[in-house]
Structures are given as structure tokens and as C-alpha cells.
Protein backbone atom coordinates (compact mmCIF):
# COMPACT_ATOMS: atom_id res chain seq x y z
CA UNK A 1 50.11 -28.61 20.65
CA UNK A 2 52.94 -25.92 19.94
CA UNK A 3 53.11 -26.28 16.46
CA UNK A 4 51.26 -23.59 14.02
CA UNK A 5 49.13 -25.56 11.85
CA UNK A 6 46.12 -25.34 9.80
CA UNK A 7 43.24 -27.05 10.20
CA UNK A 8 39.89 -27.45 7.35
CA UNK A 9 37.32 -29.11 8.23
CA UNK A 10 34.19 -28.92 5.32
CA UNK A 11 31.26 -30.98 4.68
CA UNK A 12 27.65 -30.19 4.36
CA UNK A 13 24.87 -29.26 7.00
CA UNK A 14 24.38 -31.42 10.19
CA UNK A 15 27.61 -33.44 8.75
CA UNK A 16 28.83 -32.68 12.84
CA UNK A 17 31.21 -30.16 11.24
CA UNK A 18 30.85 -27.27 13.53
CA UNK A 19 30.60 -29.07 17.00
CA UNK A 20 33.58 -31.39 15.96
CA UNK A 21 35.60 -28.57 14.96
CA UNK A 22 34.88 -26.78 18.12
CA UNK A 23 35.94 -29.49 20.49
CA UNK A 24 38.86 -29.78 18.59
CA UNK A 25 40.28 -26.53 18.64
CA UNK A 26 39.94 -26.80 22.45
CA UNK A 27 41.72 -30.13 22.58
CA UNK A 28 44.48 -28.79 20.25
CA UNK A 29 44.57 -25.07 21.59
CA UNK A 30 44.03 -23.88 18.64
CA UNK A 31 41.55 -20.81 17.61
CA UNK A 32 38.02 -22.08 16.07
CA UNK A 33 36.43 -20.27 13.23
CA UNK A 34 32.90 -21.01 11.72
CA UNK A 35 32.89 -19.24 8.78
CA UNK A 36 28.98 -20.53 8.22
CA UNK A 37 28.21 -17.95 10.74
CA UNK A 38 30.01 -15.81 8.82
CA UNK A 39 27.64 -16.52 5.46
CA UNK A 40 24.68 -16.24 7.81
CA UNK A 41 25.21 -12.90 9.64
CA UNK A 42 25.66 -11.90 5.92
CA UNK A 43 22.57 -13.02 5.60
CA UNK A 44 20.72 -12.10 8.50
CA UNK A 45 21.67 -8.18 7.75
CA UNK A 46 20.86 -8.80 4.34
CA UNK A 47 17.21 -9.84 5.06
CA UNK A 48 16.93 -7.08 7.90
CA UNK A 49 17.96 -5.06 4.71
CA UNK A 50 15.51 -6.41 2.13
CA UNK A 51 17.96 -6.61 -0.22
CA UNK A 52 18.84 -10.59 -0.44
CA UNK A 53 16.78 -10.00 -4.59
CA UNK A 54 19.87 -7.42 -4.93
CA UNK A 55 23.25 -9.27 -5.31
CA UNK A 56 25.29 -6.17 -5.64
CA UNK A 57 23.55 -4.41 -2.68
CA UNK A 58 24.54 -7.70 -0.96
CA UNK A 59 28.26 -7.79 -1.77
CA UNK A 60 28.29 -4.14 -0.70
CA UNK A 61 27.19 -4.73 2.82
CA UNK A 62 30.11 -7.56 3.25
CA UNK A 63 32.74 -5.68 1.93
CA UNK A 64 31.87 -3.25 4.50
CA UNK A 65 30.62 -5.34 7.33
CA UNK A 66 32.24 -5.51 10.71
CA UNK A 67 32.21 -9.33 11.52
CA UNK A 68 33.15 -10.48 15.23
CA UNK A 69 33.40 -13.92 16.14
CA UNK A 70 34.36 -15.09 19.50
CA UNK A 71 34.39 -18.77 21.03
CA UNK A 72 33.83 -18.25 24.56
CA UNK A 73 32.89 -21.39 27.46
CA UNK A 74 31.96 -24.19 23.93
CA UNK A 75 30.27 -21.14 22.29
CA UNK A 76 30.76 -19.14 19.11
CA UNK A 77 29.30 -15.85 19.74
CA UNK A 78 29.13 -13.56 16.57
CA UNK A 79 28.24 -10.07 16.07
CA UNK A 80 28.15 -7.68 12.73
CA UNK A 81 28.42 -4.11 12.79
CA UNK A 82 28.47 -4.37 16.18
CA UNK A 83 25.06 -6.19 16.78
CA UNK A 84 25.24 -9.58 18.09
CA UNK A 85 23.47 -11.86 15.85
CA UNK A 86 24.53 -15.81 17.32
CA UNK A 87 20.58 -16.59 17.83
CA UNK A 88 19.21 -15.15 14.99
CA UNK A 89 21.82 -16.45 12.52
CA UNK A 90 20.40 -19.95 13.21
CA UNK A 91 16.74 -19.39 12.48
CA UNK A 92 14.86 -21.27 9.61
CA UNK A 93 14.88 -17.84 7.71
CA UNK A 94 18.55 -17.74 7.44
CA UNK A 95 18.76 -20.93 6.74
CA UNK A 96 16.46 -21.05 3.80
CA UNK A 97 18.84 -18.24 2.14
CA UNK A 98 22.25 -18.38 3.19
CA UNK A 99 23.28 -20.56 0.14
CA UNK A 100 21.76 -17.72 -2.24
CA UNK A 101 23.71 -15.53 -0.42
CA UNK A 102 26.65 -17.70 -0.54
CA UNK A 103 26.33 -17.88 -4.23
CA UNK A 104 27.53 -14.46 -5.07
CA UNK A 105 30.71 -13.96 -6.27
CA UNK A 106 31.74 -10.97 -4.44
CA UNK A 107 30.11 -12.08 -1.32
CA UNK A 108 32.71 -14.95 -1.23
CA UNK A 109 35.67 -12.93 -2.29
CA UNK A 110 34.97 -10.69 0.96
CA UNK A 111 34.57 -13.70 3.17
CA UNK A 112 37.52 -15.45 2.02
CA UNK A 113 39.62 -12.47 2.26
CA UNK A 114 38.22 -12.02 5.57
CA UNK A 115 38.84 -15.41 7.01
CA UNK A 116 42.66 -16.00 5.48
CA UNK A 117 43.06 -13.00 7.75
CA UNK A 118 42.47 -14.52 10.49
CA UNK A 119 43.21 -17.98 9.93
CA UNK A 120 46.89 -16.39 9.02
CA UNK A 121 46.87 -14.39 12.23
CA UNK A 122 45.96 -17.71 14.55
CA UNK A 123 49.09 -19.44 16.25
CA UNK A 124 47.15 -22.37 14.87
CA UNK A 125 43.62 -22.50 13.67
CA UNK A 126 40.89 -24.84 13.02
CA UNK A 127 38.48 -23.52 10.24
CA UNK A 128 35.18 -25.09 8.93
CA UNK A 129 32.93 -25.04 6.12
CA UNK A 130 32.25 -25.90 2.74
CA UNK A 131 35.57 -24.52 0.94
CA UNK A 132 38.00 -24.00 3.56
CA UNK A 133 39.83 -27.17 1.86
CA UNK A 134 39.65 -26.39 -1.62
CA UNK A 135 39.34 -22.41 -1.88
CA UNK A 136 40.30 -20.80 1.41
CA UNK A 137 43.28 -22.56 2.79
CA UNK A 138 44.23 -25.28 0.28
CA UNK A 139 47.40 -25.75 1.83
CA UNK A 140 46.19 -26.42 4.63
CA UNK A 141 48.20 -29.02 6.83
CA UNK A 142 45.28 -30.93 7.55
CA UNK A 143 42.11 -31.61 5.18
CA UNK A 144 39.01 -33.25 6.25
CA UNK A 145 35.61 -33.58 4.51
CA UNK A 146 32.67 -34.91 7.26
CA UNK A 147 29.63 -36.46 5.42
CA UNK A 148 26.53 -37.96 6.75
CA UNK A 149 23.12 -39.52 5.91
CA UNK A 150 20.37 -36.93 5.34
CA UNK A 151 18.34 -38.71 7.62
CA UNK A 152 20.28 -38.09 10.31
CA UNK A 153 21.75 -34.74 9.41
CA UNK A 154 17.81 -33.70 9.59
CA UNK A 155 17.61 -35.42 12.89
CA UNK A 156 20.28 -33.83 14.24
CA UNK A 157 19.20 -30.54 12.99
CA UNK A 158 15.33 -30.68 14.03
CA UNK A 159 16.93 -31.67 17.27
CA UNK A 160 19.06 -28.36 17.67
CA UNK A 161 15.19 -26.63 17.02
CA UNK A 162 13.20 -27.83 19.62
CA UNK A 163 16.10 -27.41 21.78
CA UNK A 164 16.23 -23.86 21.16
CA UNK A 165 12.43 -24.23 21.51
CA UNK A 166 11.79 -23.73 17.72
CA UNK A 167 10.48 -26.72 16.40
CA UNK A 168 10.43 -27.63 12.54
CA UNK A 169 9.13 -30.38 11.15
CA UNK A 170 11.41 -33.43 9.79
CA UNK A 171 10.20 -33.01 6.97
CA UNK A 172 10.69 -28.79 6.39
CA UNK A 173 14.39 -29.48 7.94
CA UNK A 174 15.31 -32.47 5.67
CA UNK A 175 13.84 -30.37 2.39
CA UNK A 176 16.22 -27.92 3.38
CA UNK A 177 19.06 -29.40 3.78
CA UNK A 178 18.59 -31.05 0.51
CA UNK A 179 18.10 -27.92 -1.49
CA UNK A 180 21.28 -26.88 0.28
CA UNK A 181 22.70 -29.25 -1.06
CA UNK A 182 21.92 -28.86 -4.48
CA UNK A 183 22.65 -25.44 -4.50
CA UNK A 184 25.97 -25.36 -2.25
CA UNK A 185 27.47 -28.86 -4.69
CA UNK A 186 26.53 -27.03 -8.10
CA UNK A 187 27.06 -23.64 -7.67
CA UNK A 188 29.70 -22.02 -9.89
CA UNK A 189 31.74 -20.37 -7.45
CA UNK A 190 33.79 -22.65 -4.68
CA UNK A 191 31.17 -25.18 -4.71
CA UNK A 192 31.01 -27.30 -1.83
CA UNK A 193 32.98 -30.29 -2.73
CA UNK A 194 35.89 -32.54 -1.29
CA UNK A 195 39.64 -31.75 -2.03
CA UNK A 196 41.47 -34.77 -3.53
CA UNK A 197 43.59 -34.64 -0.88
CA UNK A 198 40.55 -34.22 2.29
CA UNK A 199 40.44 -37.28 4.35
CA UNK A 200 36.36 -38.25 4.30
CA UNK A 201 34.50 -39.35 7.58
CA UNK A 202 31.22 -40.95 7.93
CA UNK A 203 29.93 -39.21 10.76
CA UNK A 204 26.39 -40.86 10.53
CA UNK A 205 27.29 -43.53 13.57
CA UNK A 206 29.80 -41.67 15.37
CA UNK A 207 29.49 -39.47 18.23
CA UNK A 208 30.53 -36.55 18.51
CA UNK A 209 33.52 -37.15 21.02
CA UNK A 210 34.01 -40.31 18.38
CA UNK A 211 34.34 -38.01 15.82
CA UNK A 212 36.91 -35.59 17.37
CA UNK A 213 39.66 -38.36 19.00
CA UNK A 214 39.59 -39.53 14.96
CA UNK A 215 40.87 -36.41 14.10
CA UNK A 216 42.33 -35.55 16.91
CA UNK A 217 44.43 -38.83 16.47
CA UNK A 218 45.04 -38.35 12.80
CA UNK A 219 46.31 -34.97 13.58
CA UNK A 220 48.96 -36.15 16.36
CA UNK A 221 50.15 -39.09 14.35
CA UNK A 222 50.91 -36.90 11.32
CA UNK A 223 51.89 -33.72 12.97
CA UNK A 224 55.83 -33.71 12.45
């Protein structure tokens, strides 16, 4: 696909967000960005920093962070300050305090400013993650919001674990996600939430390959 266009794709954990979007900047051609990973690398340096109690310590260390992502062979390898972080950003750890993190004002401003770069640099981009719609690109050509069941967003998750050979309870994944949640939907600051003009999908009984030719389709049906 030739065209430059702009892609969002939000929606909350284990929605199917990230690997959807992946495949379909592939199938499109298009340049991928998970700006999660950009939250959690935050995050990761901030608890290698002990300072994730200090919200102005933590908005200085974005503002001045180096962040390097890279989508290479189905994989988004990222890096900050020069240190690649793409295992670590994924641990339980992270996890538990990324939406803190993601709650601070100035935190966000940095990201954002960061990704419109290079979402505005891209010959065409697809970008996911819980405000791409509504706060970071919303003009974007094309909106989608990706929900799921929390059972089987914290199957899917607790499934990535033991793969990685991390295991987490169920349980500790699905209690979470739901505090995610919570905090991402009724935070103050570009909450996680669907713009009026997303189109929702029910990922709950769709695989993943489902999930992508819907798009996929949407997007060359509508393209002109």
C-alpha cells in the first residue's frame, strides 16, 4: 500500500493489540510502533533508578531518555539510553507500575511528543496503545479500539509467561490487568478510552490472523 496513512490501534492489555498491529504493519508496509514499550522502558529505568515514588525525577529521565525501537524478523526490539531493555520491559515488575508511571503528566507529554515524531516521519505508520486515537494522532485515518474478556486477556497473558519461562499465576495476571484497568480508564490525563469515531472489535473469539484480515479489510475498502 503506497498511500501515507495513519494507523491507531488502542485498547487495553491482552486486547491482541500489539501482535495485531504488528502483523499489520507487515501486511500494509507500513512502520509499527508500540508505544507500551515505550511507557515500560520508562519504567524499567525508573525502577533501576528507585525513583518510580518521585514523579518529577521520573519526567526528568523521559525528557532526556534515548528511546530506540526497532521491528526486526515479527520482533520489536527496544533499547533506552542505549541499553536494550525488550525482555525486561515485559516482566511482572514493570507491569505492576507502568500505569503509575503512565499517570504523570509530563511523562506523557514527552512520550507523545516523542511518538508524533515518528509517526509523522513514517511513509505510513501503524501505532498502538491506549491514546494513540484520542490524544496522539486523533486524526488519524484509521481508528480502532480492540477489547476483550478479562478472562481471556489473562489467559493470553499467563500464556506469554510460561512461554518466556516465567510463570504467574491466573489469578496474579488477571488482578493485574484489572487494576490496569482501573487506573489506565480513570486517570486524569489521556485516559484510556475509545474515540467516538474508533471502530470497536471483540477480539475475545478471534484469532489473531482473524483479527488482522478485519482490519486489514476495513483498511483497503476505505483507503481512497
Amino acid at each position: 500500500m503506497s498511500k501515507k496513512l495513519i494507523v491507531a490501534i488502542d485498547g487495553p492489555s491482552g486486547s491482541g493489540k500489539s501482535t495485531t498491529a504488528k502483523l499489520l504493519a507487515d501486511k500494509l508496509g507500513f512502520l509499527y510502533i508500540d508505544t507500551g514499550a515505550m511507557y515500560r522502558a520508562v519504567t524499567f529505568l525508573a525502577i533501576e533508578k528507585k525513583i518510580t515514588d518521585d514523579p518529577l525525577a521520573v519526567a526528568e529521565i523521559t525528557k532526556n531518555a534515548d528511546i530506540s525501537l526497532n521491528f526486526i524478523k515479527g520482533r520489536t526490539l527496544i533499547s533506552i539510553n542505549g541499553k536494550d531493555v525488550t525482555e525486561e520491559i515485559r516482566s511482572l515488575e514493570v507491569s505492576s507500575k507502568v500505569s503509575e508511571i503512565s499517570k504523570i503528566e509530563d511523562v506523557r507529554k514527552a512520550l507523545v511528543y516523542k511518538q508524533r515524531q515518528l509517526g509523522n516521519g513514517a511513509a505510513g505508520v501503524v501505532m498502538e496503545g491506549r491514546d494513540i486515537g484520542t490524544v496522539v494522532f486523533p486524526n488519524a485515518d484509521f481508528k480502532f479500539f480492540l477489547i476483550a474478556s478479562i478472562d481471556e486477556r489473562a489467559r493470553r497473558r499467563t500464556k506469554e509467561f510460561k512461554e518466556k519461562g516465567k510463570p504467574v499465576p491466573m489469578s496474579e495476571v488477571k488482578k493485574n490487568l484489572m487494576l490496569r484497568d482501573e487506573i489506565d480508564s480513570t486517570r486524569d490525563i489521556s485516559p484510556l478510552t475509545r474515540a467516538a469515531d474508533a471502530i470497536e472489535i471483540d477480539t475475545t473469539d478471534l484469532t489473531i490472523d482473524e483479527q488482522v484480515d478485519k482490519i486489514f479489510s476495513i483498511i483497503n475498502k476505505n483507503k481512497n
